[in-house]
PDB file of N, CA and C in Angstrom:
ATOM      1  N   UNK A   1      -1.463-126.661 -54.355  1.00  0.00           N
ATOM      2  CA  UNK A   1      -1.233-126.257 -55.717  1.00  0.00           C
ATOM      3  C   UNK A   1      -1.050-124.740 -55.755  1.00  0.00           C
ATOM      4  N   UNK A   2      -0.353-124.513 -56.459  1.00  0.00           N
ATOM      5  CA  UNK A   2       0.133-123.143 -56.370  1.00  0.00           C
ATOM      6  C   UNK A   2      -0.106-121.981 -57.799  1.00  0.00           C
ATOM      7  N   UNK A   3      -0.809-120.890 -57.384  1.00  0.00           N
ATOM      8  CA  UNK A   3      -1.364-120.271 -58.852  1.00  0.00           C
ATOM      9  C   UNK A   3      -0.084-120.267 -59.777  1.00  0.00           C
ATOM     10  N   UNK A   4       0.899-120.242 -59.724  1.00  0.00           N
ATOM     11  CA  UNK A   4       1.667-120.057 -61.139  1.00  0.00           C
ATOM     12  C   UNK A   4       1.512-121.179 -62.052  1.00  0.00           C
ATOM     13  N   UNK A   5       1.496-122.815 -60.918  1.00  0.00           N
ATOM     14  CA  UNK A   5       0.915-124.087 -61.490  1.00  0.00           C
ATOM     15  C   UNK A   5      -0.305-123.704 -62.496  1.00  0.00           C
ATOM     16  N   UNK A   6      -1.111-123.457 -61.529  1.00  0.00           N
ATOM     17  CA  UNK A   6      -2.684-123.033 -62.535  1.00  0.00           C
ATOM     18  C   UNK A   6      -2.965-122.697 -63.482  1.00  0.00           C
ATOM     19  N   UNK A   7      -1.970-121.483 -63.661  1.00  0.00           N
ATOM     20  CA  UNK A   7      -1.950-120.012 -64.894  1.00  0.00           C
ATOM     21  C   UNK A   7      -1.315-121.420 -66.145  1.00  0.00           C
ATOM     22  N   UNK A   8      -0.346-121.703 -65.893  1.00  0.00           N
ATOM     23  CA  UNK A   8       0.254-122.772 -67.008  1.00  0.00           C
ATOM     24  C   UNK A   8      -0.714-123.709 -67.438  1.00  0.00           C
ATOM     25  N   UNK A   9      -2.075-124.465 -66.552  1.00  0.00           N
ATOM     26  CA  UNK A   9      -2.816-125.008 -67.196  1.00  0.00           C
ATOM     27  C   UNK A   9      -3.968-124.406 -68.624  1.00  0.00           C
ATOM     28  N   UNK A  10      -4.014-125.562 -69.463  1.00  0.00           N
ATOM     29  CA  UNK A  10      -5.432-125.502 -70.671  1.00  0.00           C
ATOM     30  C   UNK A  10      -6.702-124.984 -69.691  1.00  0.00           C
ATOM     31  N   UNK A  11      -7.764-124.683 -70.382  1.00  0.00           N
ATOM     32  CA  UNK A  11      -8.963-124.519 -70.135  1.00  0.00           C
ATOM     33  C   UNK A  11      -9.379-125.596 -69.618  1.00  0.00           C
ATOM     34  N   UNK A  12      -9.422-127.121 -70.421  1.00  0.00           N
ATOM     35  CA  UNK A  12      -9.515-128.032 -70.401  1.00  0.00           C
ATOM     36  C   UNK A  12      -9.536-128.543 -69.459  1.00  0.00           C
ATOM     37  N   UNK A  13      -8.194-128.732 -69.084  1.00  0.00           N
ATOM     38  CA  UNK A  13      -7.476-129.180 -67.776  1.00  0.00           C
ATOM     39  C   UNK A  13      -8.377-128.513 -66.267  1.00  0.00           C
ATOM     40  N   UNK A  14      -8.246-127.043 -66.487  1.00  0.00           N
ATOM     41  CA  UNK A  14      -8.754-126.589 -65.056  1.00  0.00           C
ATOM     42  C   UNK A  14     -10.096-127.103 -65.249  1.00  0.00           C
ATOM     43  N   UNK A  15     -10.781-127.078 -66.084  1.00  0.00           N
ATOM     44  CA  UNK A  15     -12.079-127.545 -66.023  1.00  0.00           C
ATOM     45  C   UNK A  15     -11.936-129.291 -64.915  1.00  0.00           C
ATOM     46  N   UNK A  16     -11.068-129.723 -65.650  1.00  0.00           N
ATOM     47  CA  UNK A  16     -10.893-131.260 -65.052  1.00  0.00           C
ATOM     48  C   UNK A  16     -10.523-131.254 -63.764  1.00  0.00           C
ATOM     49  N   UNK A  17      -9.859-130.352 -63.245  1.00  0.00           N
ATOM     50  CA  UNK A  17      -8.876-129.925 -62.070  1.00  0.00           C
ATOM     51  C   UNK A  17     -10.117-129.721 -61.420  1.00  0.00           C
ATOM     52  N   UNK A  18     -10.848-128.408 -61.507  1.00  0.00           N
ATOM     53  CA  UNK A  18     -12.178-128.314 -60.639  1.00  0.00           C
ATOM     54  C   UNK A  18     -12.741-128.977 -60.261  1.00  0.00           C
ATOM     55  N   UNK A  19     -13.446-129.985 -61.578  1.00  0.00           N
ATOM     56  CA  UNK A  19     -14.258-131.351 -60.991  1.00  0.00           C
ATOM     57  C   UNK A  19     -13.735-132.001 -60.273  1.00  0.00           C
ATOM     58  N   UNK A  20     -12.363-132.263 -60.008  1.00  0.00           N
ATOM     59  CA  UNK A  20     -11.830-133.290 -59.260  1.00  0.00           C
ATOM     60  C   UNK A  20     -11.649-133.365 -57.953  1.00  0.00           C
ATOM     61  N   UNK A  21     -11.540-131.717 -57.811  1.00  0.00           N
ATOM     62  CA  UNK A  21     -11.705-131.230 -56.289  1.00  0.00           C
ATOM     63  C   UNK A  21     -12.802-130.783 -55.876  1.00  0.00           C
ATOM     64  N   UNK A  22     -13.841-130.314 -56.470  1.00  0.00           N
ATOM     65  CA  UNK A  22     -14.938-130.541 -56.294  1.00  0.00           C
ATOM     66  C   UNK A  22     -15.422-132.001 -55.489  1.00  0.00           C
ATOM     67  N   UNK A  23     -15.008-133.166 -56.444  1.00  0.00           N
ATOM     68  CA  UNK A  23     -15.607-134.281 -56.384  1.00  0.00           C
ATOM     69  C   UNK A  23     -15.002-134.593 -54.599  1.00  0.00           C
ATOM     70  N   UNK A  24     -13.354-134.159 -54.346  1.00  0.00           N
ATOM     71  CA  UNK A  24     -12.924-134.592 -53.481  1.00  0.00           C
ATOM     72  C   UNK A  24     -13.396-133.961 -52.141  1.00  0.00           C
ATOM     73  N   UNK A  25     -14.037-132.673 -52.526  1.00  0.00           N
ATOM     74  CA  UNK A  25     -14.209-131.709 -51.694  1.00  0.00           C
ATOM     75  C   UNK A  25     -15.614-132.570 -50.906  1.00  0.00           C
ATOM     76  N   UNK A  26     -16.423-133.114 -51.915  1.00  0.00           N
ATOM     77  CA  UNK A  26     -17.752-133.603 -51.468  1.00  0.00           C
ATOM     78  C   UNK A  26     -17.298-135.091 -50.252  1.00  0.00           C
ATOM     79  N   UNK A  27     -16.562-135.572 -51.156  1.00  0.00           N
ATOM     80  CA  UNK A  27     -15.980-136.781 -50.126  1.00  0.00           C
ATOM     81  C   UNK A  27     -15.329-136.396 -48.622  1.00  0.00           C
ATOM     82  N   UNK A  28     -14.780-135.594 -48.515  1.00  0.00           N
ATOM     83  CA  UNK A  28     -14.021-135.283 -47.573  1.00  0.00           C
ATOM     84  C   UNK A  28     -14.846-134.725 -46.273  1.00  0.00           C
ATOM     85  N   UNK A  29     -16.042-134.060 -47.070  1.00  0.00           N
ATOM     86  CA  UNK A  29     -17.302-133.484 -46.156  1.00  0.00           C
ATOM     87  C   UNK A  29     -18.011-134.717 -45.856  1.00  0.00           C
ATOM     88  N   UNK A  30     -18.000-135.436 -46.437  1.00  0.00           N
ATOM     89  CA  UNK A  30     -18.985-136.858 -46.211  1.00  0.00           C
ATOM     90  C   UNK A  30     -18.344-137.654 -44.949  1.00  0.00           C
ATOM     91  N   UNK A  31     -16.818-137.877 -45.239  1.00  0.00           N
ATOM     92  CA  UNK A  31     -15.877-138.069 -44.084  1.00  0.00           C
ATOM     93  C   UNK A  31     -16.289-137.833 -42.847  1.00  0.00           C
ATOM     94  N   UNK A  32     -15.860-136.198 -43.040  1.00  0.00           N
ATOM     95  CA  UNK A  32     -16.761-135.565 -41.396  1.00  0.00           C
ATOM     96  C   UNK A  32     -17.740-135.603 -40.778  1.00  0.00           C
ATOM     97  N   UNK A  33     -18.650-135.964 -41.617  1.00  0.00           N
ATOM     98  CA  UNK A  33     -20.058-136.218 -41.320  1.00  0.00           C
ATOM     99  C   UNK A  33     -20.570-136.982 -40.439  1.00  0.00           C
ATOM    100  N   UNK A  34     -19.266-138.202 -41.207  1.00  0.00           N
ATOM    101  CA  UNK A  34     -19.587-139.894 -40.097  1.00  0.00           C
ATOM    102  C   UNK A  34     -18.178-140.310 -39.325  1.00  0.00           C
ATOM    103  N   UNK A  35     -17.617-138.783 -39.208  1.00  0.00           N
ATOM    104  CA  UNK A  35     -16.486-138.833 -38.272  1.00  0.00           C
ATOM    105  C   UNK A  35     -15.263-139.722 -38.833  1.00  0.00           C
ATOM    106  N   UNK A  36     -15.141-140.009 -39.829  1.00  0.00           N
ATOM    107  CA  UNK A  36     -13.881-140.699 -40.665  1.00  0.00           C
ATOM    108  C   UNK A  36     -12.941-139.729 -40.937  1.00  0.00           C
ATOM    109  N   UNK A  37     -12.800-138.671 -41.008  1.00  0.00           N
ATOM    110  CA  UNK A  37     -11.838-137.868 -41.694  1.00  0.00           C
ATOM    111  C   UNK A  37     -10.221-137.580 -40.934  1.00  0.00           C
ATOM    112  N   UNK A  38      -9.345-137.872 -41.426  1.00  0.00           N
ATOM    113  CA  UNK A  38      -8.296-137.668 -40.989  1.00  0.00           C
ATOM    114  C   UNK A  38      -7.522-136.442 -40.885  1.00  0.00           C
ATOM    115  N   UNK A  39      -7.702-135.973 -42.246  1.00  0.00           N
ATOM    116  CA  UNK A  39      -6.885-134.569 -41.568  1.00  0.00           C
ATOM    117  C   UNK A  39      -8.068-133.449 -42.043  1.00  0.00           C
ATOM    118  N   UNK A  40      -8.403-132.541 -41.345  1.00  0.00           N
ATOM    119  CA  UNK A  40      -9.327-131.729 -41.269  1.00  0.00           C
ATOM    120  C   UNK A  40      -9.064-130.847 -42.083  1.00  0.00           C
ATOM    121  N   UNK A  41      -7.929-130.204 -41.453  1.00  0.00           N
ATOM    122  CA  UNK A  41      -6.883-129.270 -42.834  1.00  0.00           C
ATOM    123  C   UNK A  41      -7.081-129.317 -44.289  1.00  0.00           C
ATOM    124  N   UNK A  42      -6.988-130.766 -44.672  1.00  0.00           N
ATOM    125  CA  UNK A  42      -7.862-130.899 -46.134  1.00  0.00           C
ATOM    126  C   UNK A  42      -8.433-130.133 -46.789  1.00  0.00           C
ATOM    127  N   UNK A  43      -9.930-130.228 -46.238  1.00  0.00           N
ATOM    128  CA  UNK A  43     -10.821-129.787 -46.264  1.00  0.00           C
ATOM    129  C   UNK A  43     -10.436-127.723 -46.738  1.00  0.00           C
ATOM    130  N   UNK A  44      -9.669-127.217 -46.285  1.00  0.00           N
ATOM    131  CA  UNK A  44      -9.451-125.784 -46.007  1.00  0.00           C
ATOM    132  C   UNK A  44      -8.781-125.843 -47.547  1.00  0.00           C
ATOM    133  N   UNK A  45      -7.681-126.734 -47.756  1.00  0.00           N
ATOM    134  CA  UNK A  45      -6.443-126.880 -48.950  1.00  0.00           C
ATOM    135  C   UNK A  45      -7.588-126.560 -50.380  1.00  0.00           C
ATOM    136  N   UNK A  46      -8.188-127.813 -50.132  1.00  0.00           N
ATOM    137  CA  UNK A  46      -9.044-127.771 -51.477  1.00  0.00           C
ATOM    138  C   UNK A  46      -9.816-126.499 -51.863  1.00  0.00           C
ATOM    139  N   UNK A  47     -10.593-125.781 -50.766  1.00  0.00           N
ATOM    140  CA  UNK A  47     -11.578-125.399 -51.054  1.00  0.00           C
ATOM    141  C   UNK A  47     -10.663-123.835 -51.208  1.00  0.00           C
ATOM    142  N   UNK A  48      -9.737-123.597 -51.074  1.00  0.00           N
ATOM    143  CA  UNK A  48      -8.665-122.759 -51.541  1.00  0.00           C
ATOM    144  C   UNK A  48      -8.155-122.824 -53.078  1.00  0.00           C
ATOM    145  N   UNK A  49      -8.165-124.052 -53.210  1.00  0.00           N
ATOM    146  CA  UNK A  49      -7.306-124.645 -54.522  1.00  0.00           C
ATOM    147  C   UNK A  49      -8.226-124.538 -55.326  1.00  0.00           C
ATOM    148  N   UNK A  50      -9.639-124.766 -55.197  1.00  0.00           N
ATOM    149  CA  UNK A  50     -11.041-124.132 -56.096  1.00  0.00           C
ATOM    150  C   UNK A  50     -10.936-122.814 -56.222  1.00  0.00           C
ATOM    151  N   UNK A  51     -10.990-122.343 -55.318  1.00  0.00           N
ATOM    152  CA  UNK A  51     -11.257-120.705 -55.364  1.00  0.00           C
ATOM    153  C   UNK A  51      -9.942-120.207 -56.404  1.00  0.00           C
ATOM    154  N   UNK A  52      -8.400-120.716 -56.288  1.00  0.00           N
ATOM    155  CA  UNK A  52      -7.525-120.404 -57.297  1.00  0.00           C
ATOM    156  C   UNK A  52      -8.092-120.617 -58.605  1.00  0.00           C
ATOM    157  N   UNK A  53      -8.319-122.354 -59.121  1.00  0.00           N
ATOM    158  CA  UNK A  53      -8.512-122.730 -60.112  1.00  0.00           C
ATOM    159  C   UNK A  53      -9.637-121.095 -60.674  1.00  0.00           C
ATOM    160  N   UNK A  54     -11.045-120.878 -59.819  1.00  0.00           N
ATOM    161  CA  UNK A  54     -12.238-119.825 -60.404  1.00  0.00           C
ATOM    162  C   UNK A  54     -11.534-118.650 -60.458  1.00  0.00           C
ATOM    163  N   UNK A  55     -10.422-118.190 -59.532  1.00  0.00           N
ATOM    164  CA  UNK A  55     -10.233-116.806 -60.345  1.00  0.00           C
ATOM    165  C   UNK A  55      -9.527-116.719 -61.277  1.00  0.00           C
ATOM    166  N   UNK A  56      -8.423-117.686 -61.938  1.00  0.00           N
ATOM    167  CA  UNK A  56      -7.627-118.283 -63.077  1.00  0.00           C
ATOM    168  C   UNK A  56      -8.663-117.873 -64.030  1.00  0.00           C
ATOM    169  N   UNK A  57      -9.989-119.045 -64.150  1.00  0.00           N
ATOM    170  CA  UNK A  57     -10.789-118.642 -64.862  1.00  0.00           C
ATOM    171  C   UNK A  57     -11.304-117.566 -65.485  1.00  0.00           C
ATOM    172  N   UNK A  58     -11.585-117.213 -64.284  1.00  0.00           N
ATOM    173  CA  UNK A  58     -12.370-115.652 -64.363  1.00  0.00           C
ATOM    174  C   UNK A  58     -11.167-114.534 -65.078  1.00  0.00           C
ATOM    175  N   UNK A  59     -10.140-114.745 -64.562  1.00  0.00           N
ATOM    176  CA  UNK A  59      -8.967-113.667 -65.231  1.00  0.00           C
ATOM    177  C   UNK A  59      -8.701-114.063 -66.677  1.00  0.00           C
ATOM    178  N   UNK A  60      -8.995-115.542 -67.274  1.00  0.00           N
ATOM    179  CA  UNK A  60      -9.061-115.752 -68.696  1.00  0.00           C
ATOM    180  C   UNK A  60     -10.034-114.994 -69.254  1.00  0.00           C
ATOM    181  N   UNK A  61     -10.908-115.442 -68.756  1.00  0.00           N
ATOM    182  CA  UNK A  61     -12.271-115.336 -69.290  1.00  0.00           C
ATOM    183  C   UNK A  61     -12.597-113.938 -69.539  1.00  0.00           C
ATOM    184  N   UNK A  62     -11.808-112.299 -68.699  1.00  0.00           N
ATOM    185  CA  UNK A  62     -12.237-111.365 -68.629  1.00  0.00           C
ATOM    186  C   UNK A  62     -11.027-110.809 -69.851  1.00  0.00           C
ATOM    187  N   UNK A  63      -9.801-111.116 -69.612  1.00  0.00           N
ATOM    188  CA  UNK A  63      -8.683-110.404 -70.174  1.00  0.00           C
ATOM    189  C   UNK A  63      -8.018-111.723 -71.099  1.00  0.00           C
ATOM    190  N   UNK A  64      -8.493-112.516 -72.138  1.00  0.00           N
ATOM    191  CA  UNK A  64      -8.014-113.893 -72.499  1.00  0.00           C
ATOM    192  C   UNK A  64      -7.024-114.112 -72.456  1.00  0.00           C
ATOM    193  N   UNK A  65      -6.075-115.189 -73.150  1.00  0.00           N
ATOM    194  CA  UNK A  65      -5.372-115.730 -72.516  1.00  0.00           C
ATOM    195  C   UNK A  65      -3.865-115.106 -72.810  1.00  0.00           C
ATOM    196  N   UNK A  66      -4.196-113.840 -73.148  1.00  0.00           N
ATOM    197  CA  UNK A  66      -2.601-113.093 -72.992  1.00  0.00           C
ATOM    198  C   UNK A  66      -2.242-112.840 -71.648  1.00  0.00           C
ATOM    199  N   UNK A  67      -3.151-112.901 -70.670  1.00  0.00           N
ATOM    200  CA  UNK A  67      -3.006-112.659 -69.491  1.00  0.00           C
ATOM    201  C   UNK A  67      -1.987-113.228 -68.177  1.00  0.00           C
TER     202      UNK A  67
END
């Protein structure tokens, strides 16, 4: 997912977006755990794609949404 994607989302939405990779982020670690996981790489995508979604946030949240 790519930040210009992001910037175009609601509050709403990234909120939903987070949880979801969040949620996937937990699964994917659970994967590895018991050696199921297929692509490892994953794991790196998401936890990137969080860190976009929080500074999106954070750049609303500091300078609203004229930003």
């Amino acid at each position: 997912m790519k930040a210009s994607e992001i910037r175009k989302m609601s509050a709403s939405e990234l909120d939903t977006k987070l949880h979801d990779l969040k949620d996937e982020l937990f699964k994917l670690r659970f994967q590895q755990a018991i050696n199921q996981l297929d692509n490892p790489m994953r794991i790196n995508a998401v936890k990137k794609d969080i860190a976009r979604i929080k500074t999106v946030q954070r750049d609303i949240e500091l300078h609203g949404a004229e930003s």
